[in-house]
Structure formats: structure tokens, C-alpha cells
N, C-alpha and C. Protein backbone atom coordinates (compact mmCIF):
# COMPACT_ATOMS: atom_id res chain seq x y z
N UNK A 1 0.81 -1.19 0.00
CA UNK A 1 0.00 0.00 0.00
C UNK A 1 0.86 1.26 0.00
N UNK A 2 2.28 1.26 0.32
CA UNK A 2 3.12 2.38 0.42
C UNK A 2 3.21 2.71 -1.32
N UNK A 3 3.39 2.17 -2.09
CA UNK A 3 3.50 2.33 -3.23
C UNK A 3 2.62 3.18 -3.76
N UNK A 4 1.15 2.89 -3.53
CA UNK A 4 -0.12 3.61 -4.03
C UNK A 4 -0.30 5.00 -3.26
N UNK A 5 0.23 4.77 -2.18
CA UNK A 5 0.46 6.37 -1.39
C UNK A 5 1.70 7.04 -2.04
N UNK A 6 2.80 6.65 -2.00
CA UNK A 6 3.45 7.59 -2.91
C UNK A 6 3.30 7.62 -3.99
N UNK A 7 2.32 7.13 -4.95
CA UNK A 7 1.73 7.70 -6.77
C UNK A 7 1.07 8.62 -6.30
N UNK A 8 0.13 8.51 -5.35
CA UNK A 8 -0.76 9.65 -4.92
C UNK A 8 -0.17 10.79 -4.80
N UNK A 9 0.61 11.34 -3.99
CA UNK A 9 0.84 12.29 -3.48
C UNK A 9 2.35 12.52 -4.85
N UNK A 10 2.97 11.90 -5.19
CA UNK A 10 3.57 12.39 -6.69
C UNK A 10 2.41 12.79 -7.81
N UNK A 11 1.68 12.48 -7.75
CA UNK A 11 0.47 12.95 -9.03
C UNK A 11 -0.17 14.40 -8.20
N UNK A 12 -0.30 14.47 -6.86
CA UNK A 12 -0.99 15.82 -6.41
C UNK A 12 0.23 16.52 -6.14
N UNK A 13 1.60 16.34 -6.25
CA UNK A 13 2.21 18.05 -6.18
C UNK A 13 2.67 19.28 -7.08
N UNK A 14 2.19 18.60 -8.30
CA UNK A 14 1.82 19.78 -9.09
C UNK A 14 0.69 20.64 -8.66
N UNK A 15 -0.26 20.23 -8.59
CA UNK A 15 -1.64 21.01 -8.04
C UNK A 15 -1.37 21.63 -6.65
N UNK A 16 -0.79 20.52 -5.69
CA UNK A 16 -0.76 21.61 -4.92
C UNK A 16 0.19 22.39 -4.70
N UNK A 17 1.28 22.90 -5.44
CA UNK A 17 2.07 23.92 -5.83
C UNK A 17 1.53 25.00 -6.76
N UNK A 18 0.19 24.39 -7.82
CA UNK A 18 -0.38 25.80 -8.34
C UNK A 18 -1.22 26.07 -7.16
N UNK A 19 -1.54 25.72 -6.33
CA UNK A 19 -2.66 26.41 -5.40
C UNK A 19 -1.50 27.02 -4.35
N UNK A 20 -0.63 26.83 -3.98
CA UNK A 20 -0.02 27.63 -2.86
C UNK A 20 0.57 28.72 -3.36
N UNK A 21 0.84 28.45 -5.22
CA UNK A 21 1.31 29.91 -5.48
C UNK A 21 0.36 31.01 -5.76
N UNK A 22 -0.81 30.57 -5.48
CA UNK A 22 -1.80 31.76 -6.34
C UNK A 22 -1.71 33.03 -4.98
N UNK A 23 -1.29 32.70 -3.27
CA UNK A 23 -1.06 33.14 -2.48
C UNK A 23 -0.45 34.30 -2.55
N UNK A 24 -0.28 35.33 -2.08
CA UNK A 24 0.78 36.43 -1.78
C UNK A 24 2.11 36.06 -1.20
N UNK A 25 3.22 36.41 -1.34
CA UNK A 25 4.20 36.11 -0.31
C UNK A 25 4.54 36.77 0.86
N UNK A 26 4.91 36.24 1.98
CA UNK A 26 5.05 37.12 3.12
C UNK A 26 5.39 38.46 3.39
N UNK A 27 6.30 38.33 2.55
CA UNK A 27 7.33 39.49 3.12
C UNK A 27 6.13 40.80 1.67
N UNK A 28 6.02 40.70 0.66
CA UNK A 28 5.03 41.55 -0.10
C UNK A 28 3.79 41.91 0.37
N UNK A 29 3.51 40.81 1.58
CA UNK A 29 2.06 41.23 2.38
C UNK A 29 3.04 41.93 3.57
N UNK A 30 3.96 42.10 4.25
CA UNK A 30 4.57 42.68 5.45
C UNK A 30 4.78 44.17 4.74
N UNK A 31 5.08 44.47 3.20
CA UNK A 31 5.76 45.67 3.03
C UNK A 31 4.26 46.43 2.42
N UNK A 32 3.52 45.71 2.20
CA UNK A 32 2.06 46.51 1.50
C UNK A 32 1.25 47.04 3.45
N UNK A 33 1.26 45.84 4.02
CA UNK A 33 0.92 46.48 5.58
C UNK A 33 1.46 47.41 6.40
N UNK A 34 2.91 47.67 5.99
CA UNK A 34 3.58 49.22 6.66
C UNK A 34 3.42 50.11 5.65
N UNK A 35 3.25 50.15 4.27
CA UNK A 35 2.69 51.84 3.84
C UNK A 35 1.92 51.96 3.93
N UNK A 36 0.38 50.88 3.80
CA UNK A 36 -1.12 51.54 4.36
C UNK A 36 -0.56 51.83 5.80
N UNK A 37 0.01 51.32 6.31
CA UNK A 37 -0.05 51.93 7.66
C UNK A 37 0.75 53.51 7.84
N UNK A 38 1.80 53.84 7.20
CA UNK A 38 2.34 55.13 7.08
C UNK A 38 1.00 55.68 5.91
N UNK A 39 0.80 55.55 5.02
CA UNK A 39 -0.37 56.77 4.79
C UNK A 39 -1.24 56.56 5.34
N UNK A 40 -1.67 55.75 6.15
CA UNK A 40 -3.01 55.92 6.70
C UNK A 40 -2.91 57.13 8.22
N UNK A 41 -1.93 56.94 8.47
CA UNK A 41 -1.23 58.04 9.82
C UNK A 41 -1.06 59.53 8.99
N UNK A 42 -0.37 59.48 7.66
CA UNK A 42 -0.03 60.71 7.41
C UNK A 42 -1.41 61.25 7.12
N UNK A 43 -2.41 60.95 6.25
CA UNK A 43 -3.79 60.55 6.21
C UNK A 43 -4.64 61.42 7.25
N UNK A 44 -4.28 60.61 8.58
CA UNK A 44 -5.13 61.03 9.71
C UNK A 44 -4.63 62.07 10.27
N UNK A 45 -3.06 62.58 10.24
CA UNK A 45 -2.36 63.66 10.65
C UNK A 45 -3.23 64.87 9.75
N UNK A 46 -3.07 64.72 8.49
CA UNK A 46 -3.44 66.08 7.61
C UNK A 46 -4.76 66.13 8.70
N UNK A 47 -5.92 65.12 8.25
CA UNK A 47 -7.35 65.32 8.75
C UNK A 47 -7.86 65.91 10.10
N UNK A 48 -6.45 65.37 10.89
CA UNK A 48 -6.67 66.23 12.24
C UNK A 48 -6.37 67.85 11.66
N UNK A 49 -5.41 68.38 11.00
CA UNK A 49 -4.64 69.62 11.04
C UNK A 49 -5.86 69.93 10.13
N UNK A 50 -6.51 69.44 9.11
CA UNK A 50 -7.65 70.19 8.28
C UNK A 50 -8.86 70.66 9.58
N UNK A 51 -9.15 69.95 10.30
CA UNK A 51 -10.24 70.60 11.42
C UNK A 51 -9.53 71.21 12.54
N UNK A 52 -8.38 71.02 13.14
CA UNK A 52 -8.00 72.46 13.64
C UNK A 52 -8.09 73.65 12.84
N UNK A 53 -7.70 73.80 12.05
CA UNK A 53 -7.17 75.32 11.09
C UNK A 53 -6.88 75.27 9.48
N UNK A 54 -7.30 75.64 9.27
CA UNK A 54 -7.21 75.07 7.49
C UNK A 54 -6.06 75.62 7.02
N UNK A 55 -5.85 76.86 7.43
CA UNK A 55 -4.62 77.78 6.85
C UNK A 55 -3.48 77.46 7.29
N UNK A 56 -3.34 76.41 8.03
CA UNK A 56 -2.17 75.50 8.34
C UNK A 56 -2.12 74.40 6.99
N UNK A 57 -2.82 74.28 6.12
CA UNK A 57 -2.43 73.55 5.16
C UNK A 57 -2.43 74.51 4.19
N UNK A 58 -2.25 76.00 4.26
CA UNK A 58 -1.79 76.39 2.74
C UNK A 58 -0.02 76.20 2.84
N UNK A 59 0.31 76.52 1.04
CA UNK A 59 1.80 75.64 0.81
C UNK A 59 2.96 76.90 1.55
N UNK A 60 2.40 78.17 1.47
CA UNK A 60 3.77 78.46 2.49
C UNK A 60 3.97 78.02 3.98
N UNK A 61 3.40 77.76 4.73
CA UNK A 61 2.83 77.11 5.83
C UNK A 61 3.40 75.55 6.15
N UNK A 62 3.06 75.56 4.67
CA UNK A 62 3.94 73.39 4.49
C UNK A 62 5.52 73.33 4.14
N UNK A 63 5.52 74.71 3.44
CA UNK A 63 7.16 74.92 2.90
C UNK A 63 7.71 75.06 4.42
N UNK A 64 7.73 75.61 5.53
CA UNK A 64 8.12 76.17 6.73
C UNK A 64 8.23 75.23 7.35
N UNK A 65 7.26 73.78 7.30
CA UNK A 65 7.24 72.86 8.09
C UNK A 65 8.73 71.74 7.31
N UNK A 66 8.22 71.53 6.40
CA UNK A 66 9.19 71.16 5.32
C UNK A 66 10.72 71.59 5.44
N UNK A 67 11.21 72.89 5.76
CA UNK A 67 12.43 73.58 5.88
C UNK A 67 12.55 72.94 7.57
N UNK A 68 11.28 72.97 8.36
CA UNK A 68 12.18 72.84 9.52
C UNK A 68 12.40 71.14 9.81
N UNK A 69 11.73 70.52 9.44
CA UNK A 69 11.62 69.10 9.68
C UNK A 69 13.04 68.55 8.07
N UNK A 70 13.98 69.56 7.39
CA UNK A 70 14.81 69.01 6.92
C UNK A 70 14.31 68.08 5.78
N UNK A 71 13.12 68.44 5.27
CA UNK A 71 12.76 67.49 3.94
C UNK A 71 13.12 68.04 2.61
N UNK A 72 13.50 67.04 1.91
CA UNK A 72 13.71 68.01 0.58
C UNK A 72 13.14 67.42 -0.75
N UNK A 73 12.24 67.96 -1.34
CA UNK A 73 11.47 67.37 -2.48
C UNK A 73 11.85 67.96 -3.72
């Protein structure tokens, strides 16, 4: 009966190698879950600063923040 178990499972690992690849891979699901997570913060940062004061989001206002926080675009 060992014989008929290993035809078996040699005839199913093609299939089940197309089914485990249709999956995402780890590390492409780890790096897609930290930028929704950084824009979803930068996201909620603007949305807080849009209902404090709006005129904190015009661009000289962002240039100032920009110069002091050392960003350069």
C-alpha cells in the first residue's frame, strides 16, 4: 500500500504547488501592511490639522514645516 500512497501524493504536487502559489508572499504582504499603515497616519495627521485650522495647510505654511523638519522634495 506504500507504493499507491506515494503515486498519490507524486500525481498531487503539481496542483498543490499551483494552489499555494496563487497566495501572496510574506514578506510583499509585510511591506504593503507598513505603507497603508504610514499613509493611513499621514492621512489622519493632515485630517486632524484640516479641522483644527485650514490655513495650516496652505503651501507656504507646508514649505516652513518642510524647511524645519529638513525634507527636501
Amino acid at each position: 500500500m506504500e507504493h499507491m500512497f506515494s503515486q498519490r501524493v507524486n500525481c498531487s504536487y503539481k496542483h498543490a504547488v499551483e494552489y499555494m502559489n496563487q497566495f501572496p508572499s510574506v514578506i510583499l504582504s509585510l511591506v504593503a501592511k507598513f505603507i497603508s499603515f504610514v499613509a493611513g497616519g499621514f492621512a489622519a495627521i493632515l485630517l486632524i490639522i484640516a479641522f483644527l485650522d485650514e490655513s495650516l495647510l496652505e503651501a507656504h505654511v507646508c514649505f516652513l514645516f518642510m524647511l524645519i523638519l529638513k525634507l527636501d522634495f
